[in-house]
C-alpha atoms as a PDB file:
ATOM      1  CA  UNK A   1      10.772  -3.660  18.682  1.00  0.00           C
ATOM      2  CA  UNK A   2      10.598  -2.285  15.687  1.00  0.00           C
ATOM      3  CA  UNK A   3      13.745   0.260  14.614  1.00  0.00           C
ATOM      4  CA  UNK A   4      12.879   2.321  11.740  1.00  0.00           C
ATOM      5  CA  UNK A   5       9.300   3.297  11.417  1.00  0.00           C
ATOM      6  CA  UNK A   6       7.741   5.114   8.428  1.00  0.00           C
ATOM      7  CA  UNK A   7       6.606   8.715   9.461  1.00  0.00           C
ATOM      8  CA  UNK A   8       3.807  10.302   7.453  1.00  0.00           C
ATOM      9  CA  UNK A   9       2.822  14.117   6.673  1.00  0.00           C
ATOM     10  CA  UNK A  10      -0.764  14.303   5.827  1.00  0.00           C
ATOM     11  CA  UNK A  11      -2.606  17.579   5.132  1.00  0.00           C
ATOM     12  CA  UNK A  12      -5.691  18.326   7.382  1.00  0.00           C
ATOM     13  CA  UNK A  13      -6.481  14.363   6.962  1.00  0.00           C
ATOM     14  CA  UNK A  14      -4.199  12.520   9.728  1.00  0.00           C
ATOM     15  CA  UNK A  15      -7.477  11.179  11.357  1.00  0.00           C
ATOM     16  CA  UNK A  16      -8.968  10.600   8.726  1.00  0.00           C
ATOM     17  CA  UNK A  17      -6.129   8.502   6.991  1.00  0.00           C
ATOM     18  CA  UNK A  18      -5.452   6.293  10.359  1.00  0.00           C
ATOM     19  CA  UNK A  19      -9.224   5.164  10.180  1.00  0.00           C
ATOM     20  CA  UNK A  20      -9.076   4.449   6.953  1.00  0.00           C
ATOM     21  CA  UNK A  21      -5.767   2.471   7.072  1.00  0.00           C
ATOM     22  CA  UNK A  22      -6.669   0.912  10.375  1.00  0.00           C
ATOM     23  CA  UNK A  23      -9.789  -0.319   8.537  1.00  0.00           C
ATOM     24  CA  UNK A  24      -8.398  -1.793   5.174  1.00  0.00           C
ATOM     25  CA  UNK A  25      -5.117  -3.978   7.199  1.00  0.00           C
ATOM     26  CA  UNK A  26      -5.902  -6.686   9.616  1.00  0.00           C
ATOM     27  CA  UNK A  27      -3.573  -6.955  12.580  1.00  0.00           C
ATOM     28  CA  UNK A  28      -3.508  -3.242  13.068  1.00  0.00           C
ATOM     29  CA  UNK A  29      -4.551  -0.348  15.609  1.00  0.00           C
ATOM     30  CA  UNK A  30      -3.733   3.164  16.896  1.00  0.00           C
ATOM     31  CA  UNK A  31      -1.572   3.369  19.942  1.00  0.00           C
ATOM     32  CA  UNK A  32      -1.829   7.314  20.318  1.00  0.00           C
ATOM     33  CA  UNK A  33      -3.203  10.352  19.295  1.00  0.00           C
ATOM     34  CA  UNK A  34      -1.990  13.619  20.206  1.00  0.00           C
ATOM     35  CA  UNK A  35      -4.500  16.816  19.950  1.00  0.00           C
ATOM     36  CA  UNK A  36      -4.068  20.590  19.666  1.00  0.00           C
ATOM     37  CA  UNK A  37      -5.654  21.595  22.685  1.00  0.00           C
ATOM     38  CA  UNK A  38      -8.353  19.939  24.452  1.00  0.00           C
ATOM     39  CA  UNK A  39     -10.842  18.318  21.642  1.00  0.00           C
ATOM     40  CA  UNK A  40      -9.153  20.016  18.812  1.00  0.00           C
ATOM     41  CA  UNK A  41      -7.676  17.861  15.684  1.00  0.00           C
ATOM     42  CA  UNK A  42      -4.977  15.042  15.909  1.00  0.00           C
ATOM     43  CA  UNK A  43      -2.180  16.914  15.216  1.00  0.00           C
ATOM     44  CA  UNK A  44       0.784  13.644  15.539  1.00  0.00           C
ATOM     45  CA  UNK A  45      -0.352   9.859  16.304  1.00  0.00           C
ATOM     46  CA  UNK A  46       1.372   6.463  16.276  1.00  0.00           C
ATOM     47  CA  UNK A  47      -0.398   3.341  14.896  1.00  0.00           C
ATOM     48  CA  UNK A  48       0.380   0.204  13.394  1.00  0.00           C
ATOM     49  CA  UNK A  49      -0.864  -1.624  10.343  1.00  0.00           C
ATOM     50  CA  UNK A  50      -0.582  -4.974   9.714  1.00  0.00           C
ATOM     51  CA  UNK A  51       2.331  -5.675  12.238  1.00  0.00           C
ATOM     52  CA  UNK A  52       4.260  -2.580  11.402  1.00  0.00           C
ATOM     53  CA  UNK A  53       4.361   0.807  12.997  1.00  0.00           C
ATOM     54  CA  UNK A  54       4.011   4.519  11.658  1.00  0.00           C
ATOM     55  CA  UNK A  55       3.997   7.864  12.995  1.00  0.00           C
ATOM     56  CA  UNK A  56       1.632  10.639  11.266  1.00  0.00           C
ATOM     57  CA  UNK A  57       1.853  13.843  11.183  1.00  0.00           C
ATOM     58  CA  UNK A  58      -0.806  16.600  10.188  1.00  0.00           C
ATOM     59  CA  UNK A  59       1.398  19.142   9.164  1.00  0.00           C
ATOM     60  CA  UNK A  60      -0.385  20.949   6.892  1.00  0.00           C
ATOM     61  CA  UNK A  61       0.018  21.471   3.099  1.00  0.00           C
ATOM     62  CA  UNK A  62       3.735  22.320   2.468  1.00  0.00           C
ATOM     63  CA  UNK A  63       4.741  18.820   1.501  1.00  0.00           C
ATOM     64  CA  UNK A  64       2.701  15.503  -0.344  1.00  0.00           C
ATOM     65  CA  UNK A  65       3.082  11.812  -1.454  1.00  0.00           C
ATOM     66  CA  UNK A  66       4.867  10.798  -4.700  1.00  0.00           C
ATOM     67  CA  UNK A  67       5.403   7.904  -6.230  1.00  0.00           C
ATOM     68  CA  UNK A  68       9.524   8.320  -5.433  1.00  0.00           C
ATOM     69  CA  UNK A  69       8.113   6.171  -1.861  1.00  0.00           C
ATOM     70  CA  UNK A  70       5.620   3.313  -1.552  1.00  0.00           C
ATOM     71  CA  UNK A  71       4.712   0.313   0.578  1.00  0.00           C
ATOM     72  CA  UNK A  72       4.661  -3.176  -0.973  1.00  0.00           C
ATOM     73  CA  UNK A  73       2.533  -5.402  -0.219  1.00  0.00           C
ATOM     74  CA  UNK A  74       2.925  -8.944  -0.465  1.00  0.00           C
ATOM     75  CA  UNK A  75       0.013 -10.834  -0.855  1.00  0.00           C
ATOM     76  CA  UNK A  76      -0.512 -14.611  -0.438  1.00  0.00           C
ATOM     77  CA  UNK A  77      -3.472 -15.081  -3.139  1.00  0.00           C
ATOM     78  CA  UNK A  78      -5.797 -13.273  -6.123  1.00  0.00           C
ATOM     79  CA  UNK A  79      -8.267 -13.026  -3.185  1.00  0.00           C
ATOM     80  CA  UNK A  80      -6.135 -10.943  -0.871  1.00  0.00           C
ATOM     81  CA  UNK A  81      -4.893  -8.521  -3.697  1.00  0.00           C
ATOM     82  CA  UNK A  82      -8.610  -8.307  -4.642  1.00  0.00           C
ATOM     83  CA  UNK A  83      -9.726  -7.300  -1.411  1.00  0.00           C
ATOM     84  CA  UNK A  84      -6.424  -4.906  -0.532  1.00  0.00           C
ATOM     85  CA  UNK A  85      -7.088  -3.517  -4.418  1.00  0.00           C
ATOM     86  CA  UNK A  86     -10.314  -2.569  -3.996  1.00  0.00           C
ATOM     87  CA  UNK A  87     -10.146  -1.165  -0.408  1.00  0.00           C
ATOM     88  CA  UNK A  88      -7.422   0.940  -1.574  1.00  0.00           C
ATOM     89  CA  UNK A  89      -8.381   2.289  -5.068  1.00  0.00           C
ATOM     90  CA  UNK A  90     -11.477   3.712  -2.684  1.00  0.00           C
ATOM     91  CA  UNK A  91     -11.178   7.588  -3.923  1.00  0.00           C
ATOM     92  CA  UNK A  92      -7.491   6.677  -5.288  1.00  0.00           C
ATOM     93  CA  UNK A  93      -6.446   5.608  -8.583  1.00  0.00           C
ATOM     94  CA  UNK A  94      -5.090   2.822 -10.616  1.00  0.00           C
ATOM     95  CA  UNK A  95      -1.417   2.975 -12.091  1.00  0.00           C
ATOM     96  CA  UNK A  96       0.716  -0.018 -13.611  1.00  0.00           C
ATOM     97  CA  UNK A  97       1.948  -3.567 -12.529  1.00  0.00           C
ATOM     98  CA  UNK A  98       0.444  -3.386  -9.640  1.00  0.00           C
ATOM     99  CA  UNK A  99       0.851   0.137  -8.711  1.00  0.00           C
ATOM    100  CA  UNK A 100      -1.964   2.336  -7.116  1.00  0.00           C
ATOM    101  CA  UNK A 101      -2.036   5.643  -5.272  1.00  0.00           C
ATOM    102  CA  UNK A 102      -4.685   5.796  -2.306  1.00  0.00           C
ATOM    103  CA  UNK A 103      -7.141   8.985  -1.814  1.00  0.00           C
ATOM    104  CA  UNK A 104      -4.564  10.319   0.283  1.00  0.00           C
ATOM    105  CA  UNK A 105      -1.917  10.181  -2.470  1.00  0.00           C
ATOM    106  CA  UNK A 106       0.114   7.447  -1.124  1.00  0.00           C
ATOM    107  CA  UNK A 107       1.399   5.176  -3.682  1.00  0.00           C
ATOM    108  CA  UNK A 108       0.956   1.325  -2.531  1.00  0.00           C
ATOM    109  CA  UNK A 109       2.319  -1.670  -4.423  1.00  0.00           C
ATOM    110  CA  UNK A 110      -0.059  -4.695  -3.983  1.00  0.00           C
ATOM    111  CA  UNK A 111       1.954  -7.363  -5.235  1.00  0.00           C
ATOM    112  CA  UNK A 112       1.076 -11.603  -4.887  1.00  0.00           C
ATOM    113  CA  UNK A 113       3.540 -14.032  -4.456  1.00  0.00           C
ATOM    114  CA  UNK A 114       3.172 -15.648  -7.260  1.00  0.00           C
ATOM    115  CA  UNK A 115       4.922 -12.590  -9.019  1.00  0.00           C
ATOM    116  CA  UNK A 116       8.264 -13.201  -7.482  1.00  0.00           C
ATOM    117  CA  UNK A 117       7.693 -17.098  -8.549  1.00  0.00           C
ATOM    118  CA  UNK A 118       7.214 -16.053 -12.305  1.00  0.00           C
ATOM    119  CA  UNK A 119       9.196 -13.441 -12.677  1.00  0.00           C
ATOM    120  CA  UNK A 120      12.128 -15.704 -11.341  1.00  0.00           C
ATOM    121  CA  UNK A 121      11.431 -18.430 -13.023  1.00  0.00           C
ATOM    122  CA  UNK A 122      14.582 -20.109 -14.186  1.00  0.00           C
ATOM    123  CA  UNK A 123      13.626 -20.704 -17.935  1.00  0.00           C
ATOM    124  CA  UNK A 124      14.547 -16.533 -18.565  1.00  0.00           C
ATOM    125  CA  UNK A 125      12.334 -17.041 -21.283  1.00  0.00           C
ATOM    126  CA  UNK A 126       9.388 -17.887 -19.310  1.00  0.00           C
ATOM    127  CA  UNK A 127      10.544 -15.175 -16.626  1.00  0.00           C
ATOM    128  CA  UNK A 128      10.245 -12.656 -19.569  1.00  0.00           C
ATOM    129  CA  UNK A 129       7.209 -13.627 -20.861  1.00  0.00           C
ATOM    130  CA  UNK A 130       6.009 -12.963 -16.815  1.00  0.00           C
ATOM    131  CA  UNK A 131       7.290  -9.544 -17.368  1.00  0.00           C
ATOM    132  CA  UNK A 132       5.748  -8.620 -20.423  1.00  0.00           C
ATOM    133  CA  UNK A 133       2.207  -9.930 -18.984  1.00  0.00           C
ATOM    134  CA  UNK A 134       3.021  -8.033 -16.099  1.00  0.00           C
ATOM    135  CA  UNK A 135       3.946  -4.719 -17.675  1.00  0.00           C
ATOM    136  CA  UNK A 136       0.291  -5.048 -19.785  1.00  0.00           C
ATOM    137  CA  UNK A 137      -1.432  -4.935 -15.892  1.00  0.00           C
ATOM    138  CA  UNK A 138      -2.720  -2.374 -13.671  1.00  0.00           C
ATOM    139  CA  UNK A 139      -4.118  -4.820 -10.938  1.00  0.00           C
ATOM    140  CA  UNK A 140      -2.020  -7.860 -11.042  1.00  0.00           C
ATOM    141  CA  UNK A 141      -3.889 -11.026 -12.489  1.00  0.00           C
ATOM    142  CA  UNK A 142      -2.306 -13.902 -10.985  1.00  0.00           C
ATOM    143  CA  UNK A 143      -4.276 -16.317 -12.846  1.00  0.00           C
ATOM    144  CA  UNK A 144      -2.874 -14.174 -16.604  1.00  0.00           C
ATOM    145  CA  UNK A 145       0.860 -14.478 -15.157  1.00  0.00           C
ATOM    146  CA  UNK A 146       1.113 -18.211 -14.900  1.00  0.00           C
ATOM    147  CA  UNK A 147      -1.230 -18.594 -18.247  1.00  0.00           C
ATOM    148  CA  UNK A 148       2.102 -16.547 -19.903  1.00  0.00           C
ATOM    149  CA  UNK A 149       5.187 -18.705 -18.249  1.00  0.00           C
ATOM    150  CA  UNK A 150       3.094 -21.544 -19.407  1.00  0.00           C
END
């Protein structure tokens, strides 16, 4: 069971959001929705993407998303960041190293593995050359990291 679980406020868009979530991560599904009143909007819901569990909220328009929180993704490939990228950056935008904040506002780091593995590289020369190829990216280029710790 999992302890802490991320809660999200959302703004008129809770049902929206969880299909759109539920869509873009594998291994994920909604395990309740509460609604104001018979057939009226989901007003607080529980579901879980990719293995992990939130709670959502549609509480209306006093509070939003910043960067301050996001969710990193590790990803084992260029193919899965591609896909998790582009599903994503539907109606979002694009930020830096990796960085991108959905059409909801949520900021989401999709990040491969082979970031960690040039970044700490034990040469610190070729783990800083990583990091200055990195800092040039918005989506990260797995293929443009190794070409610079080579």
């Amino acid at each position: 069971m999992q302890k802490i679980t991320p809660f999200l406020w959302f703004d008129g868009r809770l049902e929206e959001a969880i299909g759109f979530y539920t869509s873009v991560f594998e291994n994920s599904k909604v395990h309740s929705m509460n609604r104001m009143g018979e057939g009226g909007k989901i007003i607080t819901a529980t579901f879980e993407l990719a293995g992990v569990e939130f709670m959502g909220l549609d509480g209306g328009p006093m509070f939003h998303f910043t960067e301050a929180v996001s969710f990193f993704v590790k990803c084992k490939d260029q193919q899965e960041v591609d896909d998790l990228w582009e599903k994503l950056l539907d109606g979002g935008e694009g930020s830096r190293c990796g960085w991108l904040k959905d059409k909801f506002g949520l900021s989401w780091q999709i990040i491969p593995d082979a970031l960690g593995e040039c970044l700490s590289n034990p040469d610190p020369a070729k783990a800083q050359k990583a990091m200055q190829a990195m800092m040039q990216m918005v989506k990260i280029d797995v293929a443009a990291l190794k070409k610079a710790v080579e």
